[in-house]
N, C-alpha and C. Protein backbone atom coordinates (compact mmCIF):
# COMPACT_ATOMS: atom_id res chain seq x y z
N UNK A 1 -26.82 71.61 -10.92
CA UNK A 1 -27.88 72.51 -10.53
C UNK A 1 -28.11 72.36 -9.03
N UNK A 2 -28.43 73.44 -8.54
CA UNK A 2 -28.47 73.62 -6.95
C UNK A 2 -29.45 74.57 -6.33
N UNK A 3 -30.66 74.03 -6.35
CA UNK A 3 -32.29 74.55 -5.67
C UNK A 3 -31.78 74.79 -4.39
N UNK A 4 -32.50 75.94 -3.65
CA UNK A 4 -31.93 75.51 -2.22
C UNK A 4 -33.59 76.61 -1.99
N UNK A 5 -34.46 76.51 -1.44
CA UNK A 5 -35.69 77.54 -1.00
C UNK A 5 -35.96 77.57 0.49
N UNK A 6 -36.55 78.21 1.07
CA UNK A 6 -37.19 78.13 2.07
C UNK A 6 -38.37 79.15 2.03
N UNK A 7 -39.34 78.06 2.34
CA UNK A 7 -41.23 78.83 1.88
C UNK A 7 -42.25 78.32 3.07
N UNK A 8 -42.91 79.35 3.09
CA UNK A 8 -44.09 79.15 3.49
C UNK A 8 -44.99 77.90 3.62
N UNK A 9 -45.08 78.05 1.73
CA UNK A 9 -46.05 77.58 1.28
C UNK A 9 -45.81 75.90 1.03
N UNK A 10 -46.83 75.18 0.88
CA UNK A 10 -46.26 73.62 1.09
C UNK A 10 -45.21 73.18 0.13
N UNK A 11 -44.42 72.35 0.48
CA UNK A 11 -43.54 71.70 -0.31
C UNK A 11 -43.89 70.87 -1.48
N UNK A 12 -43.50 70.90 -2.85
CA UNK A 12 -44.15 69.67 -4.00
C UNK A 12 -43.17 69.08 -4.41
N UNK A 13 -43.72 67.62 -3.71
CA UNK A 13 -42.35 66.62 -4.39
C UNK A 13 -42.26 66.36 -5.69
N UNK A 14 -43.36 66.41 -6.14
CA UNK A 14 -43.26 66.07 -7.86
C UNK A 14 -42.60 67.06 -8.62
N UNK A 15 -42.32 68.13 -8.02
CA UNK A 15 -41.23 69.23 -9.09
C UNK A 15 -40.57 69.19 -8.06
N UNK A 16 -40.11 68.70 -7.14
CA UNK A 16 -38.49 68.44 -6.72
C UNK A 16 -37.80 67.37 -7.62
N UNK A 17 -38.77 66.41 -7.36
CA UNK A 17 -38.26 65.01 -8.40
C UNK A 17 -37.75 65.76 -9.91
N UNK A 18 -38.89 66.28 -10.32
CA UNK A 18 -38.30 66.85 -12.23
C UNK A 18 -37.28 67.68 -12.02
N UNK A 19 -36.94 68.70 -11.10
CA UNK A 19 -35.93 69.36 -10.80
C UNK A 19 -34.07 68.83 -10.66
N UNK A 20 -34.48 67.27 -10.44
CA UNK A 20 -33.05 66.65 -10.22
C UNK A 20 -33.14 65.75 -11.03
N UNK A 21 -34.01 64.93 -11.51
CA UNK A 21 -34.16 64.17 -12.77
C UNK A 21 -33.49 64.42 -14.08
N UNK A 22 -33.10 63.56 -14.57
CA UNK A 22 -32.01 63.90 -15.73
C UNK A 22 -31.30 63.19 -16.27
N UNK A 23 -31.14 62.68 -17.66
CA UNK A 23 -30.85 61.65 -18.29
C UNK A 23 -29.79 60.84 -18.31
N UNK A 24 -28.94 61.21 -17.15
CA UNK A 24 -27.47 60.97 -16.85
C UNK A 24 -27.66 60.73 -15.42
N UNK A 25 -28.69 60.87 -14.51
CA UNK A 25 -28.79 60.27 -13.14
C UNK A 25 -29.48 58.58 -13.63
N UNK A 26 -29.21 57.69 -12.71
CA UNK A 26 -29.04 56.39 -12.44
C UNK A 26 -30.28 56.00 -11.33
N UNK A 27 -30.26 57.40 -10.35
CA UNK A 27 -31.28 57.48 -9.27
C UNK A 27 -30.89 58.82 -8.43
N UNK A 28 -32.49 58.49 -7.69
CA UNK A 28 -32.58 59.70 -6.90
C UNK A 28 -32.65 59.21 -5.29
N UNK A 29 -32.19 59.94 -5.03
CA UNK A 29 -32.27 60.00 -3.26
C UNK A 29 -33.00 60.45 -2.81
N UNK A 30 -33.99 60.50 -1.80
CA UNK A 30 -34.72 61.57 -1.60
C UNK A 30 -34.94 61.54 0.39
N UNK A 31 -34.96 62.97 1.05
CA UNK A 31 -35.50 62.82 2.38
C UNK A 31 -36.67 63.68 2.75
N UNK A 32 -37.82 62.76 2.87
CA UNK A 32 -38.84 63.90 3.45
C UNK A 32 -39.02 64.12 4.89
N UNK A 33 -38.68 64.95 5.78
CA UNK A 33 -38.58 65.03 6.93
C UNK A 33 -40.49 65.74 7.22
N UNK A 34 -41.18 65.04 8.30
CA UNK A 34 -43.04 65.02 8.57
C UNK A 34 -42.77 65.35 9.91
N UNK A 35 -43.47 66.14 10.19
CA UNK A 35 -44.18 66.48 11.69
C UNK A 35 -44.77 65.26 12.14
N UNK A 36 -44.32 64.92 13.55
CA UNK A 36 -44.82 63.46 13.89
C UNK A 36 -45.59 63.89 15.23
N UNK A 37 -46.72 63.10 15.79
CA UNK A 37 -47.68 63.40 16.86
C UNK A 37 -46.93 63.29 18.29
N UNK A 38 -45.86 62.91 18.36
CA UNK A 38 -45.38 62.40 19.26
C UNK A 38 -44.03 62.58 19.80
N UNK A 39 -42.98 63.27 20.59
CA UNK A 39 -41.89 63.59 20.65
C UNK A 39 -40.97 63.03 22.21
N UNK A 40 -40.35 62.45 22.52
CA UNK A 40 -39.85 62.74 24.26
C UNK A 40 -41.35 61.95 25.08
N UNK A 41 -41.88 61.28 24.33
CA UNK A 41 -43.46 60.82 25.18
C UNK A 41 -44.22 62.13 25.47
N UNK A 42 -44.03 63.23 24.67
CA UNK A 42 -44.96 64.54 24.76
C UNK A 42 -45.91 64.25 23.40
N UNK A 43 -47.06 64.57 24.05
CA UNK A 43 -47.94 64.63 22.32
C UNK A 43 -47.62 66.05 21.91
N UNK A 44 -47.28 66.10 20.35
CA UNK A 44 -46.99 67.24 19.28
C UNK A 44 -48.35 67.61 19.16
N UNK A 45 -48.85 68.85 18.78
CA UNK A 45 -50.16 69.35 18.30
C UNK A 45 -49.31 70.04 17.14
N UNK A 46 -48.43 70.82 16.80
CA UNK A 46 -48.32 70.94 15.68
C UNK A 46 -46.65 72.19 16.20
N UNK A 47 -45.96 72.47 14.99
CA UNK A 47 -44.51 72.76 15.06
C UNK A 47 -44.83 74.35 14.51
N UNK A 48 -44.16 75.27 14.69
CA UNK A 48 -44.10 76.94 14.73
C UNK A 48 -42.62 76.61 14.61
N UNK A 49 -42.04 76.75 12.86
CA UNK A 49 -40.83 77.12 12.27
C UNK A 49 -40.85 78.19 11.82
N UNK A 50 -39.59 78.94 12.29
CA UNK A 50 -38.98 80.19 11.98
C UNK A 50 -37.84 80.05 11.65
N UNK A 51 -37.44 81.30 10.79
CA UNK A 51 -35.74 81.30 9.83
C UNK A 51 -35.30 82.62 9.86
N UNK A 52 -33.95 82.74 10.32
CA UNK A 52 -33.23 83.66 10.05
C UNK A 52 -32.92 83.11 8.41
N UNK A 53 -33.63 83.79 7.74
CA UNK A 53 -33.44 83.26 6.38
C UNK A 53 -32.23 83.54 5.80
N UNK A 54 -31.40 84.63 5.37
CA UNK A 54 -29.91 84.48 4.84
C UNK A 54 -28.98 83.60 5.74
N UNK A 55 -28.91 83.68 7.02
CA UNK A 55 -27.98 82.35 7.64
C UNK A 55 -28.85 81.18 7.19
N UNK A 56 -29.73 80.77 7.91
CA UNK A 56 -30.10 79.72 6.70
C UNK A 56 -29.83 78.71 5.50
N UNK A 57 -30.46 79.98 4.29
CA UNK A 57 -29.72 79.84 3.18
C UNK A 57 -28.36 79.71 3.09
N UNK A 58 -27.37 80.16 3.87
CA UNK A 58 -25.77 80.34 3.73
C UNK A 58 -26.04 78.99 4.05
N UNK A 59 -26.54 78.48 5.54
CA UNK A 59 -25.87 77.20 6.16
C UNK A 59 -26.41 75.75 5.15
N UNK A 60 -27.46 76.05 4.41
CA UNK A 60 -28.12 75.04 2.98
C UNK A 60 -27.13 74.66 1.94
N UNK A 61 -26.43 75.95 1.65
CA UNK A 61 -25.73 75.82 0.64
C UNK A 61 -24.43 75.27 0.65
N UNK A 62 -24.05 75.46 2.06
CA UNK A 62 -22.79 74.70 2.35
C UNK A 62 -22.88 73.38 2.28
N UNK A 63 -24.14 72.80 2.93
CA UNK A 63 -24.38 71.39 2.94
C UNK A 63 -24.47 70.99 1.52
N UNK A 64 -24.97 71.76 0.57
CA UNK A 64 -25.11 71.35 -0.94
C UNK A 64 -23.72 71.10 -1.68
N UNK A 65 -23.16 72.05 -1.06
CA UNK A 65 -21.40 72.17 -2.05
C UNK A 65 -20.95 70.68 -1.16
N UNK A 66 -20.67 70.24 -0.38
CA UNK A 66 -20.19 69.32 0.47
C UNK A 66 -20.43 68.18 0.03
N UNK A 67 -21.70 67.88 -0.10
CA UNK A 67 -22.13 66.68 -1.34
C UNK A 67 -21.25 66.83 -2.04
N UNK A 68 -21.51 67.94 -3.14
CA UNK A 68 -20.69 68.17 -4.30
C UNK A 68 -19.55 67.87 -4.33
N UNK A 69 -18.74 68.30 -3.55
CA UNK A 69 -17.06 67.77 -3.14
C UNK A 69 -16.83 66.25 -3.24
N UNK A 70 -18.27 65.64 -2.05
CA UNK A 70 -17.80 64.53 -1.91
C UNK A 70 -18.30 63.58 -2.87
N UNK A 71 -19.23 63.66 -3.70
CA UNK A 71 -19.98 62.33 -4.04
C UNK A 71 -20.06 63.11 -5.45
N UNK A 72 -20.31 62.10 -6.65
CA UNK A 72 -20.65 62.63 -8.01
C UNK A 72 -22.14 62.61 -8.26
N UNK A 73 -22.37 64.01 -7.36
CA UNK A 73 -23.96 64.24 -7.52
C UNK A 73 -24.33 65.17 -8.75
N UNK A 74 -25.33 65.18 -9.41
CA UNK A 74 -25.29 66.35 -10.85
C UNK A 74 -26.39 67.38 -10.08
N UNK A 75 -27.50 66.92 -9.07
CA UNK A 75 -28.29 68.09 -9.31
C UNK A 75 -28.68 68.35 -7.49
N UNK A 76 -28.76 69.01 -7.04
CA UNK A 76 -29.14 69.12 -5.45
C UNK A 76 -30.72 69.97 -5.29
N UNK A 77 -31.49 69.26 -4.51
CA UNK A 77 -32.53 70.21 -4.37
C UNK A 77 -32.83 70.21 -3.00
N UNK A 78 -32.70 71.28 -2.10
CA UNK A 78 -33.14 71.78 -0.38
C UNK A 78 -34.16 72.40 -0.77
N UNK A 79 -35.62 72.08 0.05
CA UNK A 79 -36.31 73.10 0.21
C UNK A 79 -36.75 73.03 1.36
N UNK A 80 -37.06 73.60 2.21
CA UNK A 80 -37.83 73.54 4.32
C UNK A 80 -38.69 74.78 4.53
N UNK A 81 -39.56 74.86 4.54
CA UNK A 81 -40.56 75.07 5.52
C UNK A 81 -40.63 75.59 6.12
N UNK A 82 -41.30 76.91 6.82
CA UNK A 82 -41.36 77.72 7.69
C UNK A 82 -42.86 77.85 8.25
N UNK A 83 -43.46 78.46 9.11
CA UNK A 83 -44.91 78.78 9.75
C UNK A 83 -44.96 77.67 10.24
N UNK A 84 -46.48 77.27 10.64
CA UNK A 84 -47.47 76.70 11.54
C UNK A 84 -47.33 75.22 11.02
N UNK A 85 -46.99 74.50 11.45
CA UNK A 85 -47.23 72.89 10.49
C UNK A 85 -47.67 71.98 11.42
N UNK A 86 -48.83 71.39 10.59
CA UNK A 86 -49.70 70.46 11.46
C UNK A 86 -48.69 69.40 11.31
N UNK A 87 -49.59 68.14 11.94
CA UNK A 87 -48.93 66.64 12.52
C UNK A 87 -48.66 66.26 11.07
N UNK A 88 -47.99 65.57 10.62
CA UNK A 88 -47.97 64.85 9.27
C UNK A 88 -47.59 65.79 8.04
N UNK A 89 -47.54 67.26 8.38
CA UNK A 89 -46.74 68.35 7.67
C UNK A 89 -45.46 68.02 6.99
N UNK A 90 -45.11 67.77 5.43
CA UNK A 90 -43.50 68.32 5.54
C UNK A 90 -42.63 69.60 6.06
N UNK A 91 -41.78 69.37 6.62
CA UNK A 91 -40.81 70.56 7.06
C UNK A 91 -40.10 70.71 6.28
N UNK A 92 -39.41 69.49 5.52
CA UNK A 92 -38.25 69.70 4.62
C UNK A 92 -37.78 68.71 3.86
N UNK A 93 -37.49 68.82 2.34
CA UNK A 93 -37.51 67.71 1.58
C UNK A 93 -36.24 68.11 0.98
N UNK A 94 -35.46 66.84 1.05
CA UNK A 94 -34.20 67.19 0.25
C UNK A 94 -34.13 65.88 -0.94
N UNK A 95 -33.46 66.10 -2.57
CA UNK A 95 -33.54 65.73 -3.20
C UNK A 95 -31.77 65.59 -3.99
N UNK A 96 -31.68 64.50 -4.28
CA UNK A 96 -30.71 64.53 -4.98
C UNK A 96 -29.64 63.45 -6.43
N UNK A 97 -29.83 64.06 -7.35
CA UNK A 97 -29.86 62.99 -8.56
C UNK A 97 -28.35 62.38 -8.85
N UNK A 98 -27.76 61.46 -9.02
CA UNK A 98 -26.55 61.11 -8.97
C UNK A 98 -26.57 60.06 -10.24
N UNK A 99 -25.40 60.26 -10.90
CA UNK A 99 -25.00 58.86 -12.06
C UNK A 99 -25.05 57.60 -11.13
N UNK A 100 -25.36 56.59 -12.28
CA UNK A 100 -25.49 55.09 -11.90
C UNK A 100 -23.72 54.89 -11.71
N UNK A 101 -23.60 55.00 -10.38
CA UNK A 101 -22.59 54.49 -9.53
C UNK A 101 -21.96 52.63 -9.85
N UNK A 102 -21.07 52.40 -10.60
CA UNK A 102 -20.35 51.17 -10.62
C UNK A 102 -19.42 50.77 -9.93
């Protein structure tokens, strides 16, 4: 299975997690990428994300199949963020469930 979104609206890790969860993953990976106050020694007040959304999406999904190729992942979840995001905002959470690796 292969989520891939890009929204507005805030990101929820707890149905990313159930989304890749699954009785044959071992564990999950997970990256939450946060708006941080601070950049280059510039203070951040807050990030203005925009998407050419179908390139985007195209360039998400490639990264998803690529996993896929390389690693025995069962479930992929991309989702990122667009508009106004304060300090401590997620931008983008990626998720991903894999068998217990021996």
């Amino acid at each position: 299975m292969i989520d891939i979104q890009i929204s507005s609206s805030p990101l929820n890790i707890s149905a990313c997690i159930e989304k890749v969860s699954s009785p044959e993953s071992g564990g999950i990976d997970v990256f939450i990428g946060k708006i941080r106050n601070v950049t280059a020694d510039k203070k951040v007040l807050r990030l203005e994300y925009e998407a050419y959304e179908s390139m985007a999406l195209k360039e998400m999904h490639k990264i998803a199949d690529e996993a896929l190729r390389k690693w025995p992942v069962e479930n992929i979840v991309i989702h990122h963020r667009t508009g106004v995001l304060q300090i401590v905002a997620m931008r983008h959470l990626k998720r991903v469930g894999l068998p217990l690796i021996r």
